[in-house]
Protein backbone atom coordinates (compact mmCIF):
# COMPACT_ATOMS: atom_id res chain seq x y z
CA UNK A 1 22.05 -11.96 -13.68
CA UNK A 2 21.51 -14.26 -10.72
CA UNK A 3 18.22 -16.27 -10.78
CA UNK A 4 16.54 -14.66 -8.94
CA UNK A 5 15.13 -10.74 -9.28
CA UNK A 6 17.90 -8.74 -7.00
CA UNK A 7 16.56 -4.87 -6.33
CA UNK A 8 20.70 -4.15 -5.37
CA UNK A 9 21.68 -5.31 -8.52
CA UNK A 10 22.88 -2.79 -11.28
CA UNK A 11 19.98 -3.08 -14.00
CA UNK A 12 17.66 -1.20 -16.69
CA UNK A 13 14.33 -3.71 -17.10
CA UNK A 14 11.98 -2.36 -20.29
CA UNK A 15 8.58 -4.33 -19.94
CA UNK A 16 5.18 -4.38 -22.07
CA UNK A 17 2.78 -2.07 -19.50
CA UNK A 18 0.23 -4.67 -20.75
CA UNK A 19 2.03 -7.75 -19.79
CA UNK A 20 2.03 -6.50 -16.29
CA UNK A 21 -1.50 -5.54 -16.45
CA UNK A 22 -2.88 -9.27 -17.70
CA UNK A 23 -0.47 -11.03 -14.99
CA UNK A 24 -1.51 -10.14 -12.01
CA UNK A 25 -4.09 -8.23 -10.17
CA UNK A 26 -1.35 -6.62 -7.45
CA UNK A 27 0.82 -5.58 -10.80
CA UNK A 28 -1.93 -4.59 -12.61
CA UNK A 29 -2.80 -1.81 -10.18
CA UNK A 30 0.74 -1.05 -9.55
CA UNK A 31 1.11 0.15 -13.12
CA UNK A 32 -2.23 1.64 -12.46
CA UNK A 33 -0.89 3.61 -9.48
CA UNK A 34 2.48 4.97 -11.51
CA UNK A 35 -0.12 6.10 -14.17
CA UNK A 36 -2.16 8.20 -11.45
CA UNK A 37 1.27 9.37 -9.64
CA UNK A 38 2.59 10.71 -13.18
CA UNK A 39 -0.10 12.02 -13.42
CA UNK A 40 -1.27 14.07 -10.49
CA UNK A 41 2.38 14.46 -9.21
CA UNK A 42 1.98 14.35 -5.30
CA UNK A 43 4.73 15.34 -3.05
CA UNK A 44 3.54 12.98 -0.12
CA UNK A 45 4.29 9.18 -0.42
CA UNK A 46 3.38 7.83 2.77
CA UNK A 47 1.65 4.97 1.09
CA UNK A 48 5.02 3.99 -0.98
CA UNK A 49 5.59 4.69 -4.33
CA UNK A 50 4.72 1.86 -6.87
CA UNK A 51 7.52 -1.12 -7.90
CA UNK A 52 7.92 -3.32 -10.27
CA UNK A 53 8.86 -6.21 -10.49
CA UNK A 54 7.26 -6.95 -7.05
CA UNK A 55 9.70 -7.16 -3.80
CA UNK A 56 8.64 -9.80 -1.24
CA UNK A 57 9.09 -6.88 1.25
CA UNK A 58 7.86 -3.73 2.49
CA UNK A 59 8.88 -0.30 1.47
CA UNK A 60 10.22 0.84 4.63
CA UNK A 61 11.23 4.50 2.93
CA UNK A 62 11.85 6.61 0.35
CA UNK A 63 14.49 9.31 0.00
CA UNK A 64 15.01 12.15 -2.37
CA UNK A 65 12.31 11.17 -4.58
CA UNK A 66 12.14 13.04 -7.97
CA UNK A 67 10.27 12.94 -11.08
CA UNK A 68 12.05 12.82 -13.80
CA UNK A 69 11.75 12.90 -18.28
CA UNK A 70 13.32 10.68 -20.05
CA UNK A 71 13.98 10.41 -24.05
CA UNK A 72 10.30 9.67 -24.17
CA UNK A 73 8.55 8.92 -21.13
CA UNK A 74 8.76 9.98 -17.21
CA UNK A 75 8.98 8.86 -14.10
CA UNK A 76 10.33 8.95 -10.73
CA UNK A 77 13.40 7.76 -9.14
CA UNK A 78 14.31 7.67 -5.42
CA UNK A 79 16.24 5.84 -2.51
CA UNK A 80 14.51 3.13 -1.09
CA UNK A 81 14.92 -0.15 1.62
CA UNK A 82 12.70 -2.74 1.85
CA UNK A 83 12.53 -5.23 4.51
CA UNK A 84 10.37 -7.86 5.94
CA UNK A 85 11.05 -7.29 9.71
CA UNK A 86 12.53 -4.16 11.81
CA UNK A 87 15.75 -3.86 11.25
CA UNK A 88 18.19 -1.63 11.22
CA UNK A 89 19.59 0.01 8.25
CA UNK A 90 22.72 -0.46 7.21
CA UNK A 91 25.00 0.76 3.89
CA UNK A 92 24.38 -2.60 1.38
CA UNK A 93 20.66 -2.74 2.46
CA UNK A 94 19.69 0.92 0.26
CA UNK A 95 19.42 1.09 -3.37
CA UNK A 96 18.04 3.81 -5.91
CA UNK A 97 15.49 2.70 -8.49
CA UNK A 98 13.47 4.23 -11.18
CA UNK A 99 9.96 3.75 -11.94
CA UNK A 100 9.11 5.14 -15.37
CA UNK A 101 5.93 5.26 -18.37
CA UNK A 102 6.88 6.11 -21.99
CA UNK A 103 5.03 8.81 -23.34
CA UNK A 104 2.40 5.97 -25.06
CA UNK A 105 1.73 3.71 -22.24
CA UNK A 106 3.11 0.94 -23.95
CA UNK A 107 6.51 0.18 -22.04
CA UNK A 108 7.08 0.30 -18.07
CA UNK A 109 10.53 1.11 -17.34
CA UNK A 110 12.11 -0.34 -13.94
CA UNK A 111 15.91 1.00 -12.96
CA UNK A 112 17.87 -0.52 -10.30
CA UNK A 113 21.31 0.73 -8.66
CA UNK A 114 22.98 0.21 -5.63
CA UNK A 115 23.97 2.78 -3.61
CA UNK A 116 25.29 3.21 -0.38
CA UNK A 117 26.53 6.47 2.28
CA UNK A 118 28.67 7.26 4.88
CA UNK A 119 26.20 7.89 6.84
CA UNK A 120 25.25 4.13 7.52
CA UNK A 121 27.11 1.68 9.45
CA UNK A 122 28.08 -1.55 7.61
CA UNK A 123 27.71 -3.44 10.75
CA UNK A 124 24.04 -3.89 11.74
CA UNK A 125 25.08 -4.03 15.52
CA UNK A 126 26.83 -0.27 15.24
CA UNK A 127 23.32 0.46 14.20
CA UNK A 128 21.55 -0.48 17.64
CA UNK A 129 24.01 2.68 19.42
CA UNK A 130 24.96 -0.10 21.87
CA UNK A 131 21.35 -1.06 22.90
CA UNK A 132 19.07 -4.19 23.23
CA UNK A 133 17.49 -5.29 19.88
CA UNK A 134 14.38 -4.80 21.60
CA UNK A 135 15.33 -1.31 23.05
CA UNK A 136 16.32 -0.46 19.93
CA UNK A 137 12.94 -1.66 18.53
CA UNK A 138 11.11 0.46 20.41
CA UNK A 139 12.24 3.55 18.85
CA UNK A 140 11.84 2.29 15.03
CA UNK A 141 9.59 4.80 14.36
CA UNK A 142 11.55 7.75 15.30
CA UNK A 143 14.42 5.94 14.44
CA UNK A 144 13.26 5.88 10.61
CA UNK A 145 12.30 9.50 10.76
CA UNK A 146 15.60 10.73 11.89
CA UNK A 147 17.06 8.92 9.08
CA UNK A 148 15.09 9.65 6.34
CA UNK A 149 15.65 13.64 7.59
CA UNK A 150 19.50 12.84 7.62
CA UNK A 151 19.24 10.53 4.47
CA UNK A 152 17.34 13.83 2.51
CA UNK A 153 19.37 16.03 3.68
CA UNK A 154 22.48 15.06 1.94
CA UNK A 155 24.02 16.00 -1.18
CA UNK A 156 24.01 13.97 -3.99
CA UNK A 157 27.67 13.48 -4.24
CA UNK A 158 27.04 12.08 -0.61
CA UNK A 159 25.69 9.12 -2.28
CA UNK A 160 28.34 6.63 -3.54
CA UNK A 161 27.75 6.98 -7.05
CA UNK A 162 26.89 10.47 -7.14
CA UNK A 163 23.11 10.47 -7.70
CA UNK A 164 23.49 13.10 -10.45
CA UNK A 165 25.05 10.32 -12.09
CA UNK A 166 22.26 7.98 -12.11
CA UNK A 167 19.81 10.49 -12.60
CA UNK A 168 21.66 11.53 -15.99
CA UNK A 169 21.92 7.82 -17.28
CA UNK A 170 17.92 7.61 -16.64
CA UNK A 171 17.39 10.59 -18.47
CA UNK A 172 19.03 9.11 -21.74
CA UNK A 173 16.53 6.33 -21.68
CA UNK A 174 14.46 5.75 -25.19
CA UNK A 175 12.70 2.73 -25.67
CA UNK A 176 11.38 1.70 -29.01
């Protein structure tokens, strides 16, 4: 692992729910959030969907999100990108995670993968379509909306690996 907590970074992370509760007030009502969005199961998620460990970032958006079982818990996994500024998106910058409960409280599960499309340019510049930065900027909001539509629309063998993939390794998840 590198020393510091990388979201694009293969990785499985099994932590006390209560640990994360007593540390923090921002992680304490993150857990509390997952526990509410289990729970009542909404199908909007304009106001992100909760992460742990923290990212020093914003959600920017999230992409075929899905609740999922696993051995003994749930959860939901989707495509996110976080960043602190606007910025185009480009294939490195996107990663799937998991954000899961066992069935007792007890243990938050956190899954990390990185993913990437043909859809997105590797080169932030190809991004722009040959405008200004500040053209470009403009537009972010539709800009994000187009992509998220293209980004949900595809398969998930679109997805280098094949989301299916990931979705089957979090469903063999059992902590005890």
């Amino acid at each position: 692992p590198t020393d510091f907590f990388d979201p694009r970074a293969a990785q499985v992370l099994v932590y006390k729910t209560d640990d994360w509760a007593k540390l923090d007030p921002s992680t304490a009502k993150s857990v509390e959030d997952l526990k509410m969005l289990l729970k009542d199961k909404p199908t909007n998620f304009d106001k992100g969907i909760p992460v742990l460990p923290p990212i020093p970032a914003s959600q920017v958006f999230r992409v075929k999100p899905q609740y999922m079982q696993f051995a003994n818990g749930e959860g939901i996994g989707f495509i996110t990108y976080y960043a602190q500024y606007v910025s185009p998106v480009t294939a490195d910058r996107i990663f799937y995670t998991f954000q899961g409960l066992t069935n007792d409280g007890k243990y938050y599960i956190s899954v990390f993968y990185p993913v990437t499309t043909a859809l997105l340019p590797t080169d932030p510049n190809a991004a722009l379509g040959g405008a200004s930065y500040d053209d470009w900027a403009k537009n972010y909001e539709t800009y994000l909306a187009n992509l998220v539509k293209d980004l949900n629309g595809l398969v998930p063998a679109a997805y280098t690996p094949n989301l299916t993939l990931i979705d089957q390794m979090v469903k063999t998840i059992n902590v005890s």
